[in-house]
Protein backbone atom coordinates (compact mmCIF):
# COMPACT_ATOMS: atom_id res chain seq x y z
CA UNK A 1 77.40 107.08 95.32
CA UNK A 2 74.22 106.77 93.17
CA UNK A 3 70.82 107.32 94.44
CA UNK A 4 69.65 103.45 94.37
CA UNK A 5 72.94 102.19 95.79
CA UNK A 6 72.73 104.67 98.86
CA UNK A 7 68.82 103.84 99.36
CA UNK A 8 69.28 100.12 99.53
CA UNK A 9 72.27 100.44 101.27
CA UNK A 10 70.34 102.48 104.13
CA UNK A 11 67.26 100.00 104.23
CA UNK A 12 70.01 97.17 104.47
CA UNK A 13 71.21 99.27 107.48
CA UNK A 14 67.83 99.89 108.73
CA UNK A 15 66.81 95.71 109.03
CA UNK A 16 70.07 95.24 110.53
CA UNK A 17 70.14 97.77 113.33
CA UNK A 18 66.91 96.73 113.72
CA UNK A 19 67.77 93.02 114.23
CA UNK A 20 70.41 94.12 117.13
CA UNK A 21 68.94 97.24 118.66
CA UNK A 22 65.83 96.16 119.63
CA UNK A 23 67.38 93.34 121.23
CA UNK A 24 70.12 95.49 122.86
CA UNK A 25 67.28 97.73 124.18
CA UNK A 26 65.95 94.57 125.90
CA UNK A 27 69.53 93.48 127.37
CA UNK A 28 69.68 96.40 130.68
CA UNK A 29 66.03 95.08 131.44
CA UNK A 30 66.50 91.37 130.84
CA UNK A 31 70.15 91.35 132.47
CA UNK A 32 68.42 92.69 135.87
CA UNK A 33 65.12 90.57 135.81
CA UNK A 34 66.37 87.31 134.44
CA UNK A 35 70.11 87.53 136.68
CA UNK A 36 73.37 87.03 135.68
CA UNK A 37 72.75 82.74 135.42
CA UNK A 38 69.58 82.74 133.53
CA UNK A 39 70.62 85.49 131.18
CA UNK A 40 74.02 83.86 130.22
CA UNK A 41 71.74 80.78 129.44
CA UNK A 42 69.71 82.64 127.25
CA UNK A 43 72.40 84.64 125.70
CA UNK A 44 74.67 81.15 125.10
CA UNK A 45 70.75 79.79 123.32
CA UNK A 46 70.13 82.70 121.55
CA UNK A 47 74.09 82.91 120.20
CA UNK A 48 73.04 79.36 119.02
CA UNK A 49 70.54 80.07 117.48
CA UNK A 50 72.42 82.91 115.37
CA UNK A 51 75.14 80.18 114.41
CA UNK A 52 72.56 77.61 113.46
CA UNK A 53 70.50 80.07 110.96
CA UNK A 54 73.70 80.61 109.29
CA UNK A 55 73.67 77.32 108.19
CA UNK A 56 69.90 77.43 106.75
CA UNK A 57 71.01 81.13 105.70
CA UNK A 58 74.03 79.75 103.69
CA UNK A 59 75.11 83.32 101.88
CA UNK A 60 72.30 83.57 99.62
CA UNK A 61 71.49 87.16 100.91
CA UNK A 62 74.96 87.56 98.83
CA UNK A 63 74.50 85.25 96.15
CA UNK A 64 70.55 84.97 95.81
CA UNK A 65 70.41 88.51 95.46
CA UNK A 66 73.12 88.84 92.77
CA UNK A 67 71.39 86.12 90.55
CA UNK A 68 68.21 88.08 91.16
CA UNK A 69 69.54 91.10 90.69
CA UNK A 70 71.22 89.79 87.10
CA UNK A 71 67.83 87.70 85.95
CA UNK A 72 65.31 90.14 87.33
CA UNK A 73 64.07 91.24 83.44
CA UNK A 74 63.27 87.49 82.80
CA UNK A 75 60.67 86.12 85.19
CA UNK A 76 60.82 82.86 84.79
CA UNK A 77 64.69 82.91 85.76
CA UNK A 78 63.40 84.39 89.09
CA UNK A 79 60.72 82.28 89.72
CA UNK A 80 63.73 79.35 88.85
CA UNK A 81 66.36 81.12 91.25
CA UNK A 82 63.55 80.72 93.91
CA UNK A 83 62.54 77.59 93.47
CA UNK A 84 66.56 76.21 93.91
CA UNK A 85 67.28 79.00 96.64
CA UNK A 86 64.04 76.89 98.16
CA UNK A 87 65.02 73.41 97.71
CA UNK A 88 68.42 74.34 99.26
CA UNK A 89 67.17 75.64 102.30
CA UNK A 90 64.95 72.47 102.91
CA UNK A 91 68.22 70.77 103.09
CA UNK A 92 69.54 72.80 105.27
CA UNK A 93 67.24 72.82 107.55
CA UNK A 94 67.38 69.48 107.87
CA UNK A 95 71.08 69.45 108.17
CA UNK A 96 70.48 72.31 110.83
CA UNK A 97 68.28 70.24 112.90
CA UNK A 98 70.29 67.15 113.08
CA UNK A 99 72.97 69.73 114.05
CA UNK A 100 71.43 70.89 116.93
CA UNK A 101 69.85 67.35 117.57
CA UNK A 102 73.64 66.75 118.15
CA UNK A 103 74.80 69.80 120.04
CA UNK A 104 71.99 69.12 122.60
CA UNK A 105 73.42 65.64 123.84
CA UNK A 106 77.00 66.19 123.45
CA UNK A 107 76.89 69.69 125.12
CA UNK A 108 75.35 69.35 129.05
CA UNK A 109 74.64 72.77 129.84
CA UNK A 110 72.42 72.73 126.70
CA UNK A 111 69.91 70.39 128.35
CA UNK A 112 69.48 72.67 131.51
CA UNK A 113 66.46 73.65 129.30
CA UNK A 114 64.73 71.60 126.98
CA UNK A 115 62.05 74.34 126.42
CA UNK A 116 64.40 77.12 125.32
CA UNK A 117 66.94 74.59 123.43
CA UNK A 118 63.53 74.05 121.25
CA UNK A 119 62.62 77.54 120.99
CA UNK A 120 65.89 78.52 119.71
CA UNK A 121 66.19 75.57 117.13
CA UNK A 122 63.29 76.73 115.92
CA UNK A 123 63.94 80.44 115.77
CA UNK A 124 67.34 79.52 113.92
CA UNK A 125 65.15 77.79 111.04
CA UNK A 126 62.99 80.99 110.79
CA UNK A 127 65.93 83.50 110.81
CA UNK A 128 67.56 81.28 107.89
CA UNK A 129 64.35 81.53 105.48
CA UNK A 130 64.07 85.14 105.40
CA UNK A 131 63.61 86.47 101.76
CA UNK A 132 65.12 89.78 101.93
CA UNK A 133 66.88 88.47 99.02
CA UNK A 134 64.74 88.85 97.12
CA UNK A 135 63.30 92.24 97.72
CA UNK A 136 67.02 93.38 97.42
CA UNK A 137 67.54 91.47 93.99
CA UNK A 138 64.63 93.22 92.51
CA UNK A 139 65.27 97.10 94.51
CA UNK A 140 61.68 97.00 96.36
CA UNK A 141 62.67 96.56 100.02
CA UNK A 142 61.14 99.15 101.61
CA UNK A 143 57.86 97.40 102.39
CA UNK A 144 59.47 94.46 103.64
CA UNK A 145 62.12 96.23 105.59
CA UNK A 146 59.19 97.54 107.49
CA UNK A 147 57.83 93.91 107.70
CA UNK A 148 61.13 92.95 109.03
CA UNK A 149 61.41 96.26 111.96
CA UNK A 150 57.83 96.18 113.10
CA UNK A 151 57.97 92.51 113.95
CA UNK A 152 61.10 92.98 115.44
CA UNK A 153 59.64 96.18 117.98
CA UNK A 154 56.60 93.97 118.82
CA UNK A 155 58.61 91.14 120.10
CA UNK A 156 60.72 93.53 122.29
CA UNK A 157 57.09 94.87 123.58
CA UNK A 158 56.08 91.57 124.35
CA UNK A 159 59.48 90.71 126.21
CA UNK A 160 58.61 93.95 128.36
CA UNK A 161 55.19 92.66 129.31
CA UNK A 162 55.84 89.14 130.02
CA UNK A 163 59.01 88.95 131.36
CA UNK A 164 59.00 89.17 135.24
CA UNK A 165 61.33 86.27 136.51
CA UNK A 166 64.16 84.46 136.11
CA UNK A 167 62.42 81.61 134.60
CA UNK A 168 60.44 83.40 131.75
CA UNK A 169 63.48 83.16 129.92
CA UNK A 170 61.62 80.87 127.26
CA UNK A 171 59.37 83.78 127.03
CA UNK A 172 61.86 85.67 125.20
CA UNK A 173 62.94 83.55 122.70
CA UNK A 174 59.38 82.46 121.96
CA UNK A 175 58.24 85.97 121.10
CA UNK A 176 61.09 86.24 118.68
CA UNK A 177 60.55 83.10 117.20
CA UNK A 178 56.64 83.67 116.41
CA UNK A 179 57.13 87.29 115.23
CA UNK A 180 59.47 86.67 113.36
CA UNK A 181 57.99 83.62 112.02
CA UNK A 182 54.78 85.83 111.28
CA UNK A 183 57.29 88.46 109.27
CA UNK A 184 59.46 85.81 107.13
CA UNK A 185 55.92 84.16 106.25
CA UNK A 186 54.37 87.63 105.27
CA UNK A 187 57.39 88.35 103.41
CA UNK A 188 57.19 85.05 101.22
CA UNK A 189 53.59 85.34 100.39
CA UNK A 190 54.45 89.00 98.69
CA UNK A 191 57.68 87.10 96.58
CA UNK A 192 55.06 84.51 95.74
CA UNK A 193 52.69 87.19 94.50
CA UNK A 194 55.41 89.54 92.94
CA UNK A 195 57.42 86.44 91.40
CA UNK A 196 54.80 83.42 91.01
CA UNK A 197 55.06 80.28 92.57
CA UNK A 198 58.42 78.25 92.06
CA UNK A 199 58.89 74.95 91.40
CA UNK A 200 61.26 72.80 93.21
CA UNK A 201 63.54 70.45 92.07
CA UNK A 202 66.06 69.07 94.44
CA UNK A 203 68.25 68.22 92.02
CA UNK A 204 69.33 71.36 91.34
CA UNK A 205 69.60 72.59 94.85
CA UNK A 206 72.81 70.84 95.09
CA UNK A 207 74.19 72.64 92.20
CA UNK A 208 72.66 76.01 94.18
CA UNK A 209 74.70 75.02 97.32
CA UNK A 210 78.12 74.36 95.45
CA UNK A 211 77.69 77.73 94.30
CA UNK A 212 77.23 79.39 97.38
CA UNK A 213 80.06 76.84 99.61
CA UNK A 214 82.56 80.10 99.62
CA UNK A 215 80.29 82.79 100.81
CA UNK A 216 78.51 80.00 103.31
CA UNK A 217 82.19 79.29 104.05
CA UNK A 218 83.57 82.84 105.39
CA UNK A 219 80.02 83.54 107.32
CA UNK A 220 80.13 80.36 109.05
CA UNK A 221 83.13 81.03 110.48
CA UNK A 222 82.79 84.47 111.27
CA UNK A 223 79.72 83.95 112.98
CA UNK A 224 81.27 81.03 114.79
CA UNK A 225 84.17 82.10 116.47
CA UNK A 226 82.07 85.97 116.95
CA UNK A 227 78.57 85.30 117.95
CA UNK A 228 79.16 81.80 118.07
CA UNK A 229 81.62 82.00 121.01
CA UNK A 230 79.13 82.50 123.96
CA UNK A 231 77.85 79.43 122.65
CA UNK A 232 81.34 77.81 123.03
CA UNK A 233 82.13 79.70 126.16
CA UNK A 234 78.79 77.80 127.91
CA UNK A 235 79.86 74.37 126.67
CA UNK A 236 83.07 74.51 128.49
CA UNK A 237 82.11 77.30 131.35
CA UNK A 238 80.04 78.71 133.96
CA UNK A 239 76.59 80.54 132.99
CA UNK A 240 77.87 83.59 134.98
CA UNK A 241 80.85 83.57 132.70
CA UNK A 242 78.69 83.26 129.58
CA UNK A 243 76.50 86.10 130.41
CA UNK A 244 79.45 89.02 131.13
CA UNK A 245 81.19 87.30 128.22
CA UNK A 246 77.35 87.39 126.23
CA UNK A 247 77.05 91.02 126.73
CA UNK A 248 80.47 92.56 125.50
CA UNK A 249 80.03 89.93 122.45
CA UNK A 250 76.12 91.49 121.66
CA UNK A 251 77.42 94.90 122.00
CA UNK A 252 80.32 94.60 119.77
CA UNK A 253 78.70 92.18 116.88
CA UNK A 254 75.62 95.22 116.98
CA UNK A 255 78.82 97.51 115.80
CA UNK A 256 80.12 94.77 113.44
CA UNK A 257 76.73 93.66 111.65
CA UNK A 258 76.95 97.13 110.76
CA UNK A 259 79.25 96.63 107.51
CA UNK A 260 77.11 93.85 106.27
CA UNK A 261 74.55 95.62 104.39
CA UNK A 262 77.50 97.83 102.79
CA UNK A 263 78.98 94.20 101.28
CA UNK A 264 75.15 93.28 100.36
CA UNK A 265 74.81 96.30 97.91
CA UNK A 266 78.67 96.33 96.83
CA UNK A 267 79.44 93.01 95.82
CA UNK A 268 76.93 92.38 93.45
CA UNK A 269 78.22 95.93 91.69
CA UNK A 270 81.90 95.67 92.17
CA UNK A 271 81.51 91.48 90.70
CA UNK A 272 80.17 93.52 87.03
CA UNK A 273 82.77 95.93 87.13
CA UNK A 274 85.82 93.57 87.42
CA UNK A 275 84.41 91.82 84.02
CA UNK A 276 83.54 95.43 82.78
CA UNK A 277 86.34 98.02 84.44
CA UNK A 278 88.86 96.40 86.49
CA UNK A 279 90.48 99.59 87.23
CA UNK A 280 87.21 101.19 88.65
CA UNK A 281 86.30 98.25 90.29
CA UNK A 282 89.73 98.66 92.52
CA UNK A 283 88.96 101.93 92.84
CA UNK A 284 85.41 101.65 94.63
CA UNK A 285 86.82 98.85 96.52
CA UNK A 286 89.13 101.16 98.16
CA UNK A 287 87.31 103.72 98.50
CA UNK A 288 84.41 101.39 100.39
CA UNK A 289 87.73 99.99 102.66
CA UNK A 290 88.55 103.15 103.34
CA UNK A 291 85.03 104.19 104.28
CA UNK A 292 84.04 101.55 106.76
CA UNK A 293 87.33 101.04 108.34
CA UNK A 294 87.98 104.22 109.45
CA UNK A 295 84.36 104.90 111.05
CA UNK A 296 84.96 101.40 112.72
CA UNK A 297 88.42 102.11 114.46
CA UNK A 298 87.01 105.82 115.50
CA UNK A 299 84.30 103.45 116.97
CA UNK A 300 86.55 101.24 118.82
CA UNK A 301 88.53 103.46 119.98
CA UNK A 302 85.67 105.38 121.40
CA UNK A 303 84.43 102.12 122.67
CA UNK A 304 87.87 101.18 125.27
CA UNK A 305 87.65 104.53 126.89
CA UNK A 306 84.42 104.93 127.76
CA UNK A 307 82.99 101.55 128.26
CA UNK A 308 84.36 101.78 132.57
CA UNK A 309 81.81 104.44 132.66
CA UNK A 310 78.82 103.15 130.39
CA UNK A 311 78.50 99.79 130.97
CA UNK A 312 77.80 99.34 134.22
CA UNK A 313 75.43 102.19 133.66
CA UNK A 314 73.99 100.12 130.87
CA UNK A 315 74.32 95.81 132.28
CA UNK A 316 74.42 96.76 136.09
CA UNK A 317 76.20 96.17 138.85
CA UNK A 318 76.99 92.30 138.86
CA UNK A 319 78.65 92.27 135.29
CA UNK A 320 81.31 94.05 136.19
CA UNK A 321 83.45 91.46 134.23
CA UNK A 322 82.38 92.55 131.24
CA UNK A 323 84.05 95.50 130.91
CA UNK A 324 87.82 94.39 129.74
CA UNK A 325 86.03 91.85 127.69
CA UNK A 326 84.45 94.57 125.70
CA UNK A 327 87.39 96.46 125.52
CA UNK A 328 89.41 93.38 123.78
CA UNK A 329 86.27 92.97 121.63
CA UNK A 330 86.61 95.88 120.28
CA UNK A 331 89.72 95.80 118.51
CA UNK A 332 87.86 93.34 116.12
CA UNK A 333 85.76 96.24 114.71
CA UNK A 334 88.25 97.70 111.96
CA UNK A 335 89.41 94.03 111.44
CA UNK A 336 85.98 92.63 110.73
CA UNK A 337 85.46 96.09 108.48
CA UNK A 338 88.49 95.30 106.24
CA UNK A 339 88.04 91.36 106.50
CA UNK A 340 84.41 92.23 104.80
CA UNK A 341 85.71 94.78 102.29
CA UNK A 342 89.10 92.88 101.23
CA UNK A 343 87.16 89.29 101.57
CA UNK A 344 83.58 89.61 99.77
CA UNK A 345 84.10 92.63 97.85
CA UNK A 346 87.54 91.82 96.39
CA UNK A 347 88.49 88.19 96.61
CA UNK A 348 85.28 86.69 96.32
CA UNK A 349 83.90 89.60 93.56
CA UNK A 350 87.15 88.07 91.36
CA UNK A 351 86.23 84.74 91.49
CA UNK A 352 89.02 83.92 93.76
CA UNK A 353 87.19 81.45 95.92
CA UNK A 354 90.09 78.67 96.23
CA UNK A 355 92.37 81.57 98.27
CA UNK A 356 89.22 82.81 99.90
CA UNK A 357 88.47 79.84 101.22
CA UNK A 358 91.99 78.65 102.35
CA UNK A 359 92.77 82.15 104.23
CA UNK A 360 89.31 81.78 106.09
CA UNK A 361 89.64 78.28 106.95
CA UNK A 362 93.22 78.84 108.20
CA UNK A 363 91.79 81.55 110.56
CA UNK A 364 89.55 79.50 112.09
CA UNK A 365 91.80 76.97 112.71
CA UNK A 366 94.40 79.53 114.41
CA UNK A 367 90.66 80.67 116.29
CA UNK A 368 90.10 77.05 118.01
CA UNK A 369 94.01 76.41 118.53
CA UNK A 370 94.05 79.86 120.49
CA UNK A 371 90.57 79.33 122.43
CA UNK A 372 92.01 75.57 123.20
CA UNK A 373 94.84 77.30 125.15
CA UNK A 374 93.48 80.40 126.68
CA UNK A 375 89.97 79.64 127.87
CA UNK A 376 90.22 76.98 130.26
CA UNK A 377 92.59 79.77 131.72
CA UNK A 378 91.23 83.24 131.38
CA UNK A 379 87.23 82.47 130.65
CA UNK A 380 86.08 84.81 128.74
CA UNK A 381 88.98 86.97 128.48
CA UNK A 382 90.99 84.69 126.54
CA UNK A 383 87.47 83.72 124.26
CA UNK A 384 88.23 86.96 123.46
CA UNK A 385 91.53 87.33 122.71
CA UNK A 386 91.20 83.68 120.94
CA UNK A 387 88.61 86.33 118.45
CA UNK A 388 91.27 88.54 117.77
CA UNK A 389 93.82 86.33 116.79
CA UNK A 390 91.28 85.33 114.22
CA UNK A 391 90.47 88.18 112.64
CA UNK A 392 93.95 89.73 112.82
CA UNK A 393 94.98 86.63 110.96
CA UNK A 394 92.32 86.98 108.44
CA UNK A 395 93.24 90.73 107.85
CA UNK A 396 96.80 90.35 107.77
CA UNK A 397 96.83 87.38 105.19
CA UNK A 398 94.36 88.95 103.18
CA UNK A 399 96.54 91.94 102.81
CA UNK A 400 99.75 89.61 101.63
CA UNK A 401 97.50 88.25 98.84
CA UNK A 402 96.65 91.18 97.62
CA UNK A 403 100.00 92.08 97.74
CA UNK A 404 101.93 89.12 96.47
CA UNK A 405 99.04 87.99 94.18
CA UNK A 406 100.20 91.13 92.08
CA UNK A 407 96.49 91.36 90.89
């Protein structure tokens, strides 16, 4: 592997261990202070949140950074990929808003707190206009990966100090929300410096998101029926459920996120090589499928037998439900892995966005048929198993286009 591809690759991993660790360290503390009803409320906000700022997010940290990445010798391209990248997100922000605008009076247990339903609208928006992008487009990430990690520690700090009650749940979300708000902004003043400052034109920030629909597409869903479940699970169940439910989900999306800064630095190189060496390009696609997908059902594996032992250890004593959640949960690892690999590096890196888009949609589908069936009966055991079917799906017809495509 060459010596830029590793580097970014471990700064990619570095922001996004960072963006579930310090949270995870947070979880034994906040499970035991906040209880098992006021975490699950926070965890089903805060899994909300996640799902909203994938909408505002919308795949650019894919495509943004390949069109960067292509364009960075010619500023005024970059300054123009900024400027659309820009108008885009205004849009979605909006369209995030009204979204959550929405979810708050259709969904009940959403208005329990008006206070943290705020806080974690308005995180979402902040985690969505992140420009790491940007830095990754143009190989100069290391001072804002730093950005990104030290806000990150400081808001766990701040959840240590403040927290001391059930109630101070708001407290958590808030620190995120202005640290993080206080990174992003930092972040964008050094692209504005580095780049110059963009102009906006709306009109072609519709031709920015039409570009960017497949990759939008496949994370959207993803992060729906993973991260996005304990928001489900609270719609339609207790807040005791959410929260065992809430911390097998955290645990295993931590594992998961994992392969997403591998597809970040691939898919930009593996999209040159199919116009330049198809052959190589299959070669370092297997080679990456092999590499993450092995690791990931070690890690599972790993994961079932040990978690009667190290969760309780880790949650405490009244989340004793969580434990065959996790276990389920973790068969998705070595799916997700090869989903990634097969999905964004192959499919998507060919320009095969039609198929890409039908397999994922189809999963999804099989995802809400599944949850429809098994939650109302088995909580959030059969959320979980409702996950799996998913991403088995995914996998599995992945693997017969690859096969039968004959490409």
């Amino acid at each position: 592997m060459p010596l830029k591809t590793g580097k970014s690759i471990g700064l990619l991993l570095l922001i996004q261990v960072s963006a579930l660790a310090v949270p995870l360290a947070t979880m034994p503390f906040l499970t035991r202070v906040l209880g098992p009803s006021s975490w699950g409320h926070l965890a089903a906000i805060q899994a909300l949140a996640i799902t909203l700022a994938i909408i505002v997010e919308y795949g650019y940290q894919y495509t943004a950074t390949r069109s960067v990445s292509l364009a960075r010798d010619s500023p005024d391209k970059v300054k123009g990929i900024i400027g659309d990248v820009f108008g885009a997100k205004i849009i979605l922000s909006l369209v995030a808003i009204l979204v959550a605008i929405g979810l708050y009076f259709l969904v009940p247990s959403f208005q329990e707190s008006g206070a943290l339903f705020i806080a974690g609208t308005i995180y979402a928006i902040i985690l969505g206009w992140s420009p790491l992008w940007y830095f990754q487009g143009v190989e100069r990430l290391e001072t804002a990966a730093a950005i990104d990690v030290a806000s990150k520690v400081l808001s766990a700090v701040w959840i240590f100090v403040a927290v001391r009650q059930p109630n101070d749940a708001v407290i958590v979300l808030g620190a995120q929300a202005c640290l993080t708000a206080a990174a992003t902004a930092w972040n964008i003043s050094r692209m504005m410096r580095g780049a110059g400052l963009p102009t906006i034109r709306m009109s072609r920030a519709g031709k920015s998101l039409l570009e960017g629909f497949p990759l939008f597409l496949y994370r959207a869903v993803v992060t729906i029926y993973s991260a996005g479940s304990t928001a489900v699970l609270r719609g339609i169940s207790t807040s005791i459920e959410t929260g065992n439910y809430a911390n097998a989900d955290r645990l295993t999306t931590a594992a998961k996120s994992l392969v997403v800064p591998v597809g970040q630095v691939m898919f930009p190189k593996i999209s040159r090589l199919h116009a330049e060496n198809p052959a190589d390009a299959k070669k370092l696609m297997m080679k990456s499928l092999v590499g993450v997908t092995v690791p990931f059902a070690l890690a599972a594996t790993a994961g079932i037998f040990l978690s009667p032992w190290l969760l309780p250890l880790f949650f405490g004593p009244d989340y004793g439900v969580t434990i065959p959640i996790f276990q389920i949960l973790c068969l998705t690892l070595p799916l997700v892995a090869a989903s990634n690999v097969l999905g964004i590096q192959w499919m998507l890196a060919k320009g095969r966005e039609k198929a890409f888009n039908t397999l994922v949609v189809s999963s999804a589908l099989a995802s809400i048929v599944t949850m429809l069936i098994l939650v109302p009966q088995l909580g959030g055991v059969g959320m979980a198993w409702s996950v799996i079917v998913a991403e088995g799906l995914l996998v599995l017809t992945m693997i017969l286009y690859a096969v039968f495509s004959r490409e």
